[in-house]
Protein backbone atom coordinates (compact mmCIF):
# COMPACT_ATOMS: atom_id res chain seq x y z
CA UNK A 1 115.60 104.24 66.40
CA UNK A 2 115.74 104.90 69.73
CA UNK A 3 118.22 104.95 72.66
CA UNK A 4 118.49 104.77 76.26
CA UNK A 5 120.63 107.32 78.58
CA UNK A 6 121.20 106.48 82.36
CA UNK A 7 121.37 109.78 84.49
CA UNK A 8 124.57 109.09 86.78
CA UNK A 9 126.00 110.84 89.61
CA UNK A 10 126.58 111.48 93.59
CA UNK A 11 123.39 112.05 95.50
CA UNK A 12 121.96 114.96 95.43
CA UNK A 13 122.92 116.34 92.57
CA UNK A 14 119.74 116.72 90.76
CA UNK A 15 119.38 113.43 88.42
CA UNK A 16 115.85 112.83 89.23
CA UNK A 17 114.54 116.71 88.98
CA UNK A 18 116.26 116.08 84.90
CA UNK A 19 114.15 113.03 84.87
CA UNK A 20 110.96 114.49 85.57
CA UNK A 21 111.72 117.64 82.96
CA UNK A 22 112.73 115.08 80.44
CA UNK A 23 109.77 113.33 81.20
CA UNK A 24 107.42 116.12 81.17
CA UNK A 25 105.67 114.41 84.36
CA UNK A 26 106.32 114.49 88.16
CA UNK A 27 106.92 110.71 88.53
CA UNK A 28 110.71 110.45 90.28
CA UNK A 29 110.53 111.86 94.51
CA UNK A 30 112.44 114.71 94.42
CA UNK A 31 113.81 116.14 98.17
CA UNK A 32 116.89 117.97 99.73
CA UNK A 33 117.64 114.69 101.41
CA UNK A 34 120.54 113.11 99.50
CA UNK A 35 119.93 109.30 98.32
CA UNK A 36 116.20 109.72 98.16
CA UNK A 37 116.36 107.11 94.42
CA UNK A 38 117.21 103.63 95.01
CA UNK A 39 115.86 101.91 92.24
CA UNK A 40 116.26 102.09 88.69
CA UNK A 41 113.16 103.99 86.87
CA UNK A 42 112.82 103.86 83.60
CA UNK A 43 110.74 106.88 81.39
CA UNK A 44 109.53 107.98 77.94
CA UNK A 45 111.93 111.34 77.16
CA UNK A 46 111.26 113.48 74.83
CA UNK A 47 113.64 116.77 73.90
CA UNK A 48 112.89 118.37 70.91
CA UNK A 49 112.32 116.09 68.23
CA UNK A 50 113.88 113.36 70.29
CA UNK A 51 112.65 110.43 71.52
CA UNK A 52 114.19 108.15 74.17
CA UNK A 53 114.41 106.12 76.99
CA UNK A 54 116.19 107.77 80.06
CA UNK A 55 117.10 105.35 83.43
CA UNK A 56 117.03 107.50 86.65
CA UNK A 57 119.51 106.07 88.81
CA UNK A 58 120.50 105.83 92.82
CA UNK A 59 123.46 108.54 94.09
CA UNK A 60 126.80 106.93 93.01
CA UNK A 61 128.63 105.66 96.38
CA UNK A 62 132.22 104.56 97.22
CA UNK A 63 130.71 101.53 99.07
CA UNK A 64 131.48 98.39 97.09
CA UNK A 65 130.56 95.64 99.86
CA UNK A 66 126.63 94.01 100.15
CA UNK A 67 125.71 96.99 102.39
CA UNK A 68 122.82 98.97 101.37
CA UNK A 69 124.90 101.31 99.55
CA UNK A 70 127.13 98.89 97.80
CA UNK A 71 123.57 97.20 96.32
CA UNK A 72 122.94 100.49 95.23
CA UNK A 73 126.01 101.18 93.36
CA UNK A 74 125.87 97.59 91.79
CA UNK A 75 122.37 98.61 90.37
CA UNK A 76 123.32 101.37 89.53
CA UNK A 77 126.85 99.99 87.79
CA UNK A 78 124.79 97.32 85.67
CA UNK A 79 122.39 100.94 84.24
CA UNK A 80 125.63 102.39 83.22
CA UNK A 81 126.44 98.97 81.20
CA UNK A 82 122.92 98.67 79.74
CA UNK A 83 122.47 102.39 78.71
CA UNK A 84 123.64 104.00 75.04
CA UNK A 85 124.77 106.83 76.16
CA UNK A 86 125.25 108.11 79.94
CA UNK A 87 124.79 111.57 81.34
CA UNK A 88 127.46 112.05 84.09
CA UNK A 89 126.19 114.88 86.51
CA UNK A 90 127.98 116.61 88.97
CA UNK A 91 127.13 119.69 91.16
CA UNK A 92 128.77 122.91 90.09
CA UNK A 93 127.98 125.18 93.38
CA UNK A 94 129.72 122.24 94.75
CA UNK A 95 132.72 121.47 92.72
CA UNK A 96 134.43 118.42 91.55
CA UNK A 97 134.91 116.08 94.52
CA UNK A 98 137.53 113.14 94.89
CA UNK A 99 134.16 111.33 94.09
CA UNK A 100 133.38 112.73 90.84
CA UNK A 101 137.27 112.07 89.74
CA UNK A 102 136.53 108.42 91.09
CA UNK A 103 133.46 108.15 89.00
CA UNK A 104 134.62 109.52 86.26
CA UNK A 105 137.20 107.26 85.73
CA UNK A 106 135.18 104.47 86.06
CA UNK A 107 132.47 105.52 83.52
CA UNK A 108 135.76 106.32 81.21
CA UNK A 109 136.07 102.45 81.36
CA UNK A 110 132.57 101.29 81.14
CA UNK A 111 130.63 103.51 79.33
CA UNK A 112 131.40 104.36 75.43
CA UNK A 113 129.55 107.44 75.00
CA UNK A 114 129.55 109.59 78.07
CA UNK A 115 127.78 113.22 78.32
CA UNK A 116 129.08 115.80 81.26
CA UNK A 117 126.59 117.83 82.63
CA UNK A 118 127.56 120.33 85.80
CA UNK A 119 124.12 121.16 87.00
CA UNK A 120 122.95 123.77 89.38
CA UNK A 121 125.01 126.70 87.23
CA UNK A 122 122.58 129.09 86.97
CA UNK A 123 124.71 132.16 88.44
CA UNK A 124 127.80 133.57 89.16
CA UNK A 125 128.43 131.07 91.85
CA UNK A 126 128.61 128.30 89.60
CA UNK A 127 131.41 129.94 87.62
CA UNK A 128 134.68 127.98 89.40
CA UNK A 129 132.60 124.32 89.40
CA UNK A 130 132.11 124.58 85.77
CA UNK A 131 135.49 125.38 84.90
CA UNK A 132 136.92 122.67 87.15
CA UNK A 133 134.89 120.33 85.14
CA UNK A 134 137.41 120.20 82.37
CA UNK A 135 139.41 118.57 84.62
CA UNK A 136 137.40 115.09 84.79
CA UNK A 137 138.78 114.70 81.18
CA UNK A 138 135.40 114.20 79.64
CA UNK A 139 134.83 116.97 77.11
CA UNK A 140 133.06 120.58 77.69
CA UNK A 141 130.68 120.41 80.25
CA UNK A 142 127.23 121.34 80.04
CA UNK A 143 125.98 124.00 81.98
CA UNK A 144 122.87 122.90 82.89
CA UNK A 145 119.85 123.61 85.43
CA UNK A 146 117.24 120.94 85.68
CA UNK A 147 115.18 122.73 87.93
CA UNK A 148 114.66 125.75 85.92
CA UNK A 149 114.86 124.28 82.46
CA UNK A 150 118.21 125.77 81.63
CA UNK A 151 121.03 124.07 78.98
CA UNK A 152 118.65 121.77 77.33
CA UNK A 153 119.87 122.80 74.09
CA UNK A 154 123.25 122.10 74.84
CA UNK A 155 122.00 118.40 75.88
CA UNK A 156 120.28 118.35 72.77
CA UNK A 157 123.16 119.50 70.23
CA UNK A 158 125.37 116.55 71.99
CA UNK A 159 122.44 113.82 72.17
CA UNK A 160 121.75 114.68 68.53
CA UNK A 161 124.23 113.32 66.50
CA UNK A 162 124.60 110.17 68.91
CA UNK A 163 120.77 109.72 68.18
CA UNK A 164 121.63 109.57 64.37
CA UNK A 165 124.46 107.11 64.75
CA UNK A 166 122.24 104.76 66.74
CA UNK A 167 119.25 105.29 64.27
CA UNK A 168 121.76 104.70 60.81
CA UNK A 169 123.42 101.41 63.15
CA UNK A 170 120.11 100.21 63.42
CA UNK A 171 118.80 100.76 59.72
CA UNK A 172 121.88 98.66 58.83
CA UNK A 173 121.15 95.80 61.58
CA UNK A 174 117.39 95.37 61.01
CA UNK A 175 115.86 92.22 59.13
CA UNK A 176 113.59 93.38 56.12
CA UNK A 177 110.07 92.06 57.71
CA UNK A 178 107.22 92.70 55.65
CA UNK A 179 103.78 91.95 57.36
CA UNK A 180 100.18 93.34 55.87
CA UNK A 181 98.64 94.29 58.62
CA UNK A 182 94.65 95.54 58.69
CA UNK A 183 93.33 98.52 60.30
CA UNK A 184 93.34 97.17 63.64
CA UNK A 185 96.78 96.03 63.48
CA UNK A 186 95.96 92.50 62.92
CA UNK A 187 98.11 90.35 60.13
CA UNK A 188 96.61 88.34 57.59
CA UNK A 189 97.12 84.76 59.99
CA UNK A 190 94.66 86.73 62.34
CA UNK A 191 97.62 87.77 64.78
CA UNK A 192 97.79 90.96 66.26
CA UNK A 193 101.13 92.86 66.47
CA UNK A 194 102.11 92.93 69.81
CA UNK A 195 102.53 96.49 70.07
CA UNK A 196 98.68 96.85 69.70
CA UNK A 197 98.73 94.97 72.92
CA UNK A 198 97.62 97.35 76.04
CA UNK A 199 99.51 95.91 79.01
CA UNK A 200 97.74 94.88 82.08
CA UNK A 201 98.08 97.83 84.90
CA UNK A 202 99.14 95.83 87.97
CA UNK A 203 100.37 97.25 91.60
CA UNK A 204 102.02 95.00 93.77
CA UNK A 205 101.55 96.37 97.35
CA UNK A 206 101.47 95.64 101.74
CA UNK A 207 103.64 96.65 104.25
CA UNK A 208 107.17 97.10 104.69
CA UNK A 209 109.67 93.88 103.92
CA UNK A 210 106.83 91.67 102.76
CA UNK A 211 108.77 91.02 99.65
CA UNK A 212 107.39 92.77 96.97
CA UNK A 213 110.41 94.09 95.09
CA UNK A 214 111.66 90.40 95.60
CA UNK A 215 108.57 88.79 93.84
CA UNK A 216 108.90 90.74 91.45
CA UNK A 217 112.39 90.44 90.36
CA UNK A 218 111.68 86.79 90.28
CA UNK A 219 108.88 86.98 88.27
CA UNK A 220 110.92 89.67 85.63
CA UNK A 221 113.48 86.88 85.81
CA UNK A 222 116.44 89.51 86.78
CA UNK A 223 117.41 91.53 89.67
CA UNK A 224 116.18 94.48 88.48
CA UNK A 225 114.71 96.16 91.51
CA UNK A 226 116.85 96.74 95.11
CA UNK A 227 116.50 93.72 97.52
CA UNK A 228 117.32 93.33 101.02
CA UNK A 229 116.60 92.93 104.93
CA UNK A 230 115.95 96.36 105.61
CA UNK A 231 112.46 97.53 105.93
CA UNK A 232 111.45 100.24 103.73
CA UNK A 233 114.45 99.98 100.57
CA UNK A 234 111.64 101.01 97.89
CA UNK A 235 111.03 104.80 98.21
CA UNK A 236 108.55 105.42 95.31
CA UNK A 237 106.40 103.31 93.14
CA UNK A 238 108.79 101.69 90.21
CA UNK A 239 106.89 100.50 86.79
CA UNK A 240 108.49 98.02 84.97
CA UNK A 241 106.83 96.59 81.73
CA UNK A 242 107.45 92.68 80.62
CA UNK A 243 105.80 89.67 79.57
CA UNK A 244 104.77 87.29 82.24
CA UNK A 245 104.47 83.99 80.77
CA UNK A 246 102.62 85.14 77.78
CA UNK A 247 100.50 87.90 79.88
CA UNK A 248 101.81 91.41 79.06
CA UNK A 249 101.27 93.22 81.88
CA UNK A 250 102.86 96.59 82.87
CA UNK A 251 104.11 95.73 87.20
CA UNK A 252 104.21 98.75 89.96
CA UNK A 253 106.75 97.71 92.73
CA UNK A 254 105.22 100.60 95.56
CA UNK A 255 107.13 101.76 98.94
CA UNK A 256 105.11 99.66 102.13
CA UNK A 257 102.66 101.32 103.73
CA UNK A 258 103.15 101.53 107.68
CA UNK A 259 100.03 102.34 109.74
CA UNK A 260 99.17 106.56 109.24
CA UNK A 261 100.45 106.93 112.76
CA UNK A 262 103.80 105.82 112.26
CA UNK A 263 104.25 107.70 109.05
CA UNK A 264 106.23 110.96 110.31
CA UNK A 265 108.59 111.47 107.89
CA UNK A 266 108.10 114.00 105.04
CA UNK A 267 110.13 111.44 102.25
CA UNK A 268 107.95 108.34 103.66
CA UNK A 269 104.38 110.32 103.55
CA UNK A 270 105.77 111.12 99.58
CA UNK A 271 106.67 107.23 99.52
CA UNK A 272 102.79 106.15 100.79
CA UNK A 273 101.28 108.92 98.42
CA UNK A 274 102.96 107.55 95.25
CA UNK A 275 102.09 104.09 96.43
CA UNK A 276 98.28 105.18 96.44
CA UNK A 277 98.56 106.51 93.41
CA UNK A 278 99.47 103.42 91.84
CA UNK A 279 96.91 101.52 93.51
CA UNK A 280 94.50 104.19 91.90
CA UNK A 281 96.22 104.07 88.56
CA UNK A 282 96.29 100.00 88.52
CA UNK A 283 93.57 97.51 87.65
CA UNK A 284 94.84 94.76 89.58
CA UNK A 285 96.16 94.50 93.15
CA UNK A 286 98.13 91.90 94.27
CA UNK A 287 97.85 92.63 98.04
CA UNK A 288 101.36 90.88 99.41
CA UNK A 289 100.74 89.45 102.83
CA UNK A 290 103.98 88.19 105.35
CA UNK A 291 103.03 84.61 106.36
CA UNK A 292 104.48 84.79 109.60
CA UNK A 293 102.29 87.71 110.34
CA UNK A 294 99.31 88.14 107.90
CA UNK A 295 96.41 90.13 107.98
CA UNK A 296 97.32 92.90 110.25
CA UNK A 297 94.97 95.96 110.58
CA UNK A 298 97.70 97.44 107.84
CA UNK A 299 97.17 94.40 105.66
CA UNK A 300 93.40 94.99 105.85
CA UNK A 301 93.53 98.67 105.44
CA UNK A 302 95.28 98.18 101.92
CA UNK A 303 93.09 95.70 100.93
CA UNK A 304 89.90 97.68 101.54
CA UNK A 305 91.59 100.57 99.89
CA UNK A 306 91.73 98.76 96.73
CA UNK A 307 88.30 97.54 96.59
CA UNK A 308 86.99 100.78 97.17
CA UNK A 309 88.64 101.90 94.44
CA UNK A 310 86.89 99.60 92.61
CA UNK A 311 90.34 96.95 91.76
CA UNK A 312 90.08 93.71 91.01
CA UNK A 313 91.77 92.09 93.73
CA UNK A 314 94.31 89.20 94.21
CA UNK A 315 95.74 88.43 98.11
CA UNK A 316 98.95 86.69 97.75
CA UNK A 317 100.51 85.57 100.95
CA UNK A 318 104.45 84.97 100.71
CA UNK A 319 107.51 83.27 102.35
CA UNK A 320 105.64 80.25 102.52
CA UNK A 321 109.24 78.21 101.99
CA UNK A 322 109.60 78.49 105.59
CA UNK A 323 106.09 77.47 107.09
CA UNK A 324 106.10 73.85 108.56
CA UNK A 325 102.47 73.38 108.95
CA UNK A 326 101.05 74.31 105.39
CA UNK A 327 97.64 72.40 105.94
CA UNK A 328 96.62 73.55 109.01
CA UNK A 329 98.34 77.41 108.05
CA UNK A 330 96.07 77.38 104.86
CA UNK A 331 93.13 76.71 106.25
CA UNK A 332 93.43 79.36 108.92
CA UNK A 333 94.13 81.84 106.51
CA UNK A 334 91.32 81.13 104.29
CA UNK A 335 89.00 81.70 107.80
CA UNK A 336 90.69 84.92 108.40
CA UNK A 337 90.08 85.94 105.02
CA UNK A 338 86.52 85.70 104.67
CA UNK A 339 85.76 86.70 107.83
CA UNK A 340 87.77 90.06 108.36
CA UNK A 341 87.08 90.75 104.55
CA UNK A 342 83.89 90.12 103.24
CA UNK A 343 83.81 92.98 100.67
CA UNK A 344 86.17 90.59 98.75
CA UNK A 345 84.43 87.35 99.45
CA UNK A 346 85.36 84.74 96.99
CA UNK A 347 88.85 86.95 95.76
CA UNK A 348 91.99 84.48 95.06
CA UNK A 349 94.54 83.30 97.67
CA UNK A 350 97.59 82.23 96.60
CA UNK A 351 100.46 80.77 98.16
CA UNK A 352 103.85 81.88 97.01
CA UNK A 353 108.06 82.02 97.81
CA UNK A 354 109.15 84.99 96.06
CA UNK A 355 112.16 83.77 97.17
CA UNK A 356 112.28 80.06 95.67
CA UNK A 357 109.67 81.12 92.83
CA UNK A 358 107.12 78.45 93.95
CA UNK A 359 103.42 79.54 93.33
CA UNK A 360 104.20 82.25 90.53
CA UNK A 361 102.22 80.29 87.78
CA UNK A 362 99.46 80.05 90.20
CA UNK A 363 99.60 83.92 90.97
CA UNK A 364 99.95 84.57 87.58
CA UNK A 365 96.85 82.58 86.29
CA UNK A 366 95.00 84.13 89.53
CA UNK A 367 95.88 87.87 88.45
CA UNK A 368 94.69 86.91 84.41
CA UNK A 369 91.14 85.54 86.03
CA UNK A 370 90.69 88.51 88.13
CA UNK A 371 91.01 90.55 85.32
CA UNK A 372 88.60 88.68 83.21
CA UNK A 373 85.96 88.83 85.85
CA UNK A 374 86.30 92.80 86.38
CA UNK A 375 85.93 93.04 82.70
CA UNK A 376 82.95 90.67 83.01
CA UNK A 377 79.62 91.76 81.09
CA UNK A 378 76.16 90.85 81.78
CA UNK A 379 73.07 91.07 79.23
CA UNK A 380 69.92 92.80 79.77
CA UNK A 381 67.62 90.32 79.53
CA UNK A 382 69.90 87.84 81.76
CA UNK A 383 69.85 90.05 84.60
CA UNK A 384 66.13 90.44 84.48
CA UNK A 385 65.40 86.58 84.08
CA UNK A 386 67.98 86.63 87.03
CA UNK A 387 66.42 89.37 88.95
CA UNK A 388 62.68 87.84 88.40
CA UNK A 389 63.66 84.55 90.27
CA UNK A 390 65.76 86.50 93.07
CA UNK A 391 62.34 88.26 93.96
CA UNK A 392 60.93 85.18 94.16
CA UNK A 393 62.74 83.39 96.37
CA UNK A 394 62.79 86.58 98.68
CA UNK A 395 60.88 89.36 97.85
CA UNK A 396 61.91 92.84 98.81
CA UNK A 397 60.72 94.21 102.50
CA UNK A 398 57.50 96.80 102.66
CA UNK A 399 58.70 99.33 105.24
CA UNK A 400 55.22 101.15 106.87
CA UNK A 401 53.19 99.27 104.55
CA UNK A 402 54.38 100.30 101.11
CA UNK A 403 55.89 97.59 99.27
CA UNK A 404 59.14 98.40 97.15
CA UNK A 405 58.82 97.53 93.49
CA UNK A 406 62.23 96.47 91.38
CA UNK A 407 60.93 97.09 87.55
CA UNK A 408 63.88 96.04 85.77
CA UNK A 409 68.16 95.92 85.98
CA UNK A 410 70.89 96.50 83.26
CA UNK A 411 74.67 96.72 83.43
CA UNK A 412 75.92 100.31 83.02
CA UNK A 413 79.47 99.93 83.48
CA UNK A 414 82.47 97.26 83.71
CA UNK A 415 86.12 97.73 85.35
CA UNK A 416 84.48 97.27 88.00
CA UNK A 417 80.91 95.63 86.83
CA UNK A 418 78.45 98.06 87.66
CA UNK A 419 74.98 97.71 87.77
CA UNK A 420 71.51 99.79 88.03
CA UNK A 421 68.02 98.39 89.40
CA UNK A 422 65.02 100.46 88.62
CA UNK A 423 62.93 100.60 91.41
CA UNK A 424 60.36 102.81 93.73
CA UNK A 425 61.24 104.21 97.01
CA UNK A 426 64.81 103.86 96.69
CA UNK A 427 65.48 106.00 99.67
CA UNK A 428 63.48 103.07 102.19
CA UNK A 429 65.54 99.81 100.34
CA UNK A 430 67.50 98.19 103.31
CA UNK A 431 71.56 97.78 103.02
CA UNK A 432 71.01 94.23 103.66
CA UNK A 433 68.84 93.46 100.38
CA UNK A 434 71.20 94.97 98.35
CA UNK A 435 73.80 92.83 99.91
CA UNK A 436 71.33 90.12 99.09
CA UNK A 437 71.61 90.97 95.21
CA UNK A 438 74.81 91.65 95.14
CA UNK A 439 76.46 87.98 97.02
CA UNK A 440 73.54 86.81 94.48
CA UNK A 441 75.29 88.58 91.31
CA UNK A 442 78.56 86.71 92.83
CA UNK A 443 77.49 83.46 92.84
CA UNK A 444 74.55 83.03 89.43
CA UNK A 445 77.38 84.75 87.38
CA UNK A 446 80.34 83.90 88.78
CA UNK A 447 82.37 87.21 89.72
CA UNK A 448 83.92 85.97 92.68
CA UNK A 449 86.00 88.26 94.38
CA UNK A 450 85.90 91.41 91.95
CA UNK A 451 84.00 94.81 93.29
CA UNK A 452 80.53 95.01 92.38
CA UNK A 453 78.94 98.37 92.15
CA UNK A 454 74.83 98.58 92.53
CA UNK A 455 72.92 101.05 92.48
CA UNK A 456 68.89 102.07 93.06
CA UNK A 457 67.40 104.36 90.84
CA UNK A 458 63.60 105.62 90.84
CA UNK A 459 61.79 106.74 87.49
CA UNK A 460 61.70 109.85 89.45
CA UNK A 461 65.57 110.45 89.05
CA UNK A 462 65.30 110.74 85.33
CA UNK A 463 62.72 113.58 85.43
CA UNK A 464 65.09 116.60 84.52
CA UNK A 465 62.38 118.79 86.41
CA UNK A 466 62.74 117.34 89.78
CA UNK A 467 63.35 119.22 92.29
CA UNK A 468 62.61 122.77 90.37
CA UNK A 469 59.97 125.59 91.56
CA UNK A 470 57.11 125.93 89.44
CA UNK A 471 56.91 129.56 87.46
CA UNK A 472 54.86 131.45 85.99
CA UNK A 473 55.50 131.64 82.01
CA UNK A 474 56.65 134.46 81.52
CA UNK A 475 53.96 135.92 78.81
CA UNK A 476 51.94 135.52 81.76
CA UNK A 477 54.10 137.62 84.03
CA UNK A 478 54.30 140.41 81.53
CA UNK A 479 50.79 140.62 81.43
CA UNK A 480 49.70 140.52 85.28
CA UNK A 481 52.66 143.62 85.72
CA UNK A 482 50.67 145.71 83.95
CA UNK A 483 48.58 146.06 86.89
CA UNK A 484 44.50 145.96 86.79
CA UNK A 485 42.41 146.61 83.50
CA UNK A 486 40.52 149.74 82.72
CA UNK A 487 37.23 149.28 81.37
């Protein structure tokens, strides 16, 4: 059985640099600012022979009103009520402040099994912040130091026999279930255990306050990730893993990405970085788009990023509860779209109100066929019937004379489909035939939207000698060292 433990504590006192040891991966921003975690993140721990969930959470703050802060502490509030067990961290080169007494009385209340943790101890100037730790009234602190990997075993020797307690609970609570399953997890009704089930790897990006923490909440059915006015709330890219209608899918909520200019800030370039990273990690892209103002040069930027990374791609434009004219506002985005991006010619755009919810089936059944199509898989002897009548109807060009000759094409790859035409003088073949085959692959298979990789190849390429200097065997060599022959 495992258990969850939520990380709590002022700002800056080290709760994400413990959740990226626990971790054993860099995946929480970590900076001397104070309040760089807003959001809730959620990780695989492991410590020893432990395994658990651990919840980084945002700096504790007195604020309790719907400012930025207070959200904060709210979110962070409702991790303290959903965690097992919580890890209450305070600074010890700082002391105990009048806000570590405040929060300490309040996890007191709300939490039932609560772990103390005075981080930062490593030396003699630790010494007086440790001992005033007894004073919060929650037990023997542990002296830890989560940037230098100090105290774990004390976390572990108090996590241990909490980890028991929840395992022998559980043995107690749990239904006897017993289901024959095969080698590939399947059950005997042909049903395959859901946690054989690889989640869908989807990033939900665009710029600043385009509502993509918001659409996502709405489609999790919970406010799960920070909301508001301000521009900029997320900081790093959040994962959260859930079941959208039926669709398991594992959803990236990723800081907005400002134009490269405007990005001067060391915390924001870390925000865009992890942001990319998910994009590069993901395998679908819902590219969120402000209806009031779509398809900026940022908008298109992000866009083109993810087909070059070879996504499949879904452009979702939101707040459309407040546009009068849908009509005549749909049509003119559907011109806009094909014509300042035509790499992604024939890719889905929905409508949607993260706000109200209306359009989430539709985005949802968009993402699933966007998938299927970047999985899609050609035959051999398809493409070449295929390829036969596209030669045909427009044969390739003969630049100085010397026709170009496509043999044959197969598939090589998927995830993006990727394809390989056999051909002579690849090095003369125009851009704008292989743009030819390639709207042509679009349209005879239907792969709207989805990157499509193609590439010319010449029998030459597969000669392993190419390109090498002919020598002289070396038997040969031996012999002509010698110098000339007596007779």
């Amino acid at each position: 059985m495992s258990f969850t433990l939520a990380i709590v504590g002022r700002p800056n006192v080290g709760k994400s640099t413990l959740f990226n040891r626990l971790v054993g991966k860099r995946l929480a921003l970590v900076d001397n600012q104070p309040g760089v975690t807003r959001d809730l993140r959620e990780g695989e721990a492991k410590l020893g022979d432990l395994r658990f969930t651990v919840i980084d959470t945002a700096g504790l703050e007195e604020a309790t009103d719907e400012s930025l802060q207070g959200r904060m502490r709210k979110l962070t509030e409702r991790a303290v009520d959903m965690a097992d067990i919580c890890l209450f961290m305070i600074d010890a080169r700082a002391g105990v402040t009048p806000t570590d007494q405040i929060f300490a009385d309040i996890l007191r209340k709300r939490s039932a099994h609560v772990i103390l943790a005075a981080n930062k101890s490593e030396g003699a100037a630790a010494d007086a912040g440790v001992i005033e730790a007894y004073g919060l009234g929650l037990g023997e602190p542990i002296r830890l130091s989560a940037e230098h990997g100090e105290g774990l075993n004390d976390l572990y020797s108090q996590l241990m026999p909490l980890a028991d307690e929840f395992a022998e609970r559980a043995a107690k609570d749990a239904p006897l279930i017993d289901v024959a399953l095969d080698e590939d997890g399947i059950d005997e009704d042909g049903v395959r255990t859901p946690s054989m089930d690889k989640p869908m790897q989807i990033a939900v990006v665009g710029r600043p306050n385009a509502g993509k923490s918001t659409l996502i909440n709405k489609i999790l059915g919970e406010e799960r990730l920070l909301t508001g006015p301000e521009a900029g709330i997320t900081r790093d890219a959040i994962s959260l893993t859930l079941d959208w209608d039926g669709l398991p899918v594992r959803m990236f909520d990723t800081a907005g990405m400002r134009k490269k200019a405007k990005v001067q800030e060391k915390l924001e370039k870390l925000s865009v970085g992890d942001g990319l990273r998910a994009v590069k990690f993901a395998e679908v892209v819902i590219v969120l788009l402000d209806a009031a103002i779509p398809f900026e040069q940022q908008d298109l930027r992000i866009a083109d990023l993810a087909e070059r990374e070879g996504r499949a791609v879904v452009v979702a434009v939101n707040k459309w509860d407040i546009e009068d004219d849908k009509q005549a506002k749909l049509r003119d985005l559907r011109e806009s779209f094909e014509r300042l991006l035509p790499q992604l010619r024939g890719a889905p755009l929905v409508t949607v109100s993260a706000k109200t919810g209306k359009g989430i089936e539709r985005l949802r059944d968009a993402v699933a066929k966007a998938y299927d199509v970047w999985n899609r898989r050609v035959t051999t002897a398809q493409l070449n019937r295929w390829l036969a009548g596209m030669l045909e109807a427009h044969p390739p060009p003969a630049p100085g004379g010397k026709r170009i000759k496509l043999r044959y094409m197969t598939q090589a790859k998927t995830r993006p489909p990727g394809f390989v035409v056999m051909c002579s003088n690849t090095e003369k073949m125009p851009a704008s035939y292989s743009r030819y085959l390639v709207n042509g692959l679009r349209e005879d298979f239907d792969m709207p939207g989805t990157p499509i990789r193609l590439h010319m190849r010449s029998q030459s390429d597969q000669n392993p000698y190419k390109g090498r200097k002919k020598s002289t065997p070396s038997r040969l060599r031996k012999h002509l060292g010698k110098g000339p022959h007596k007779a």
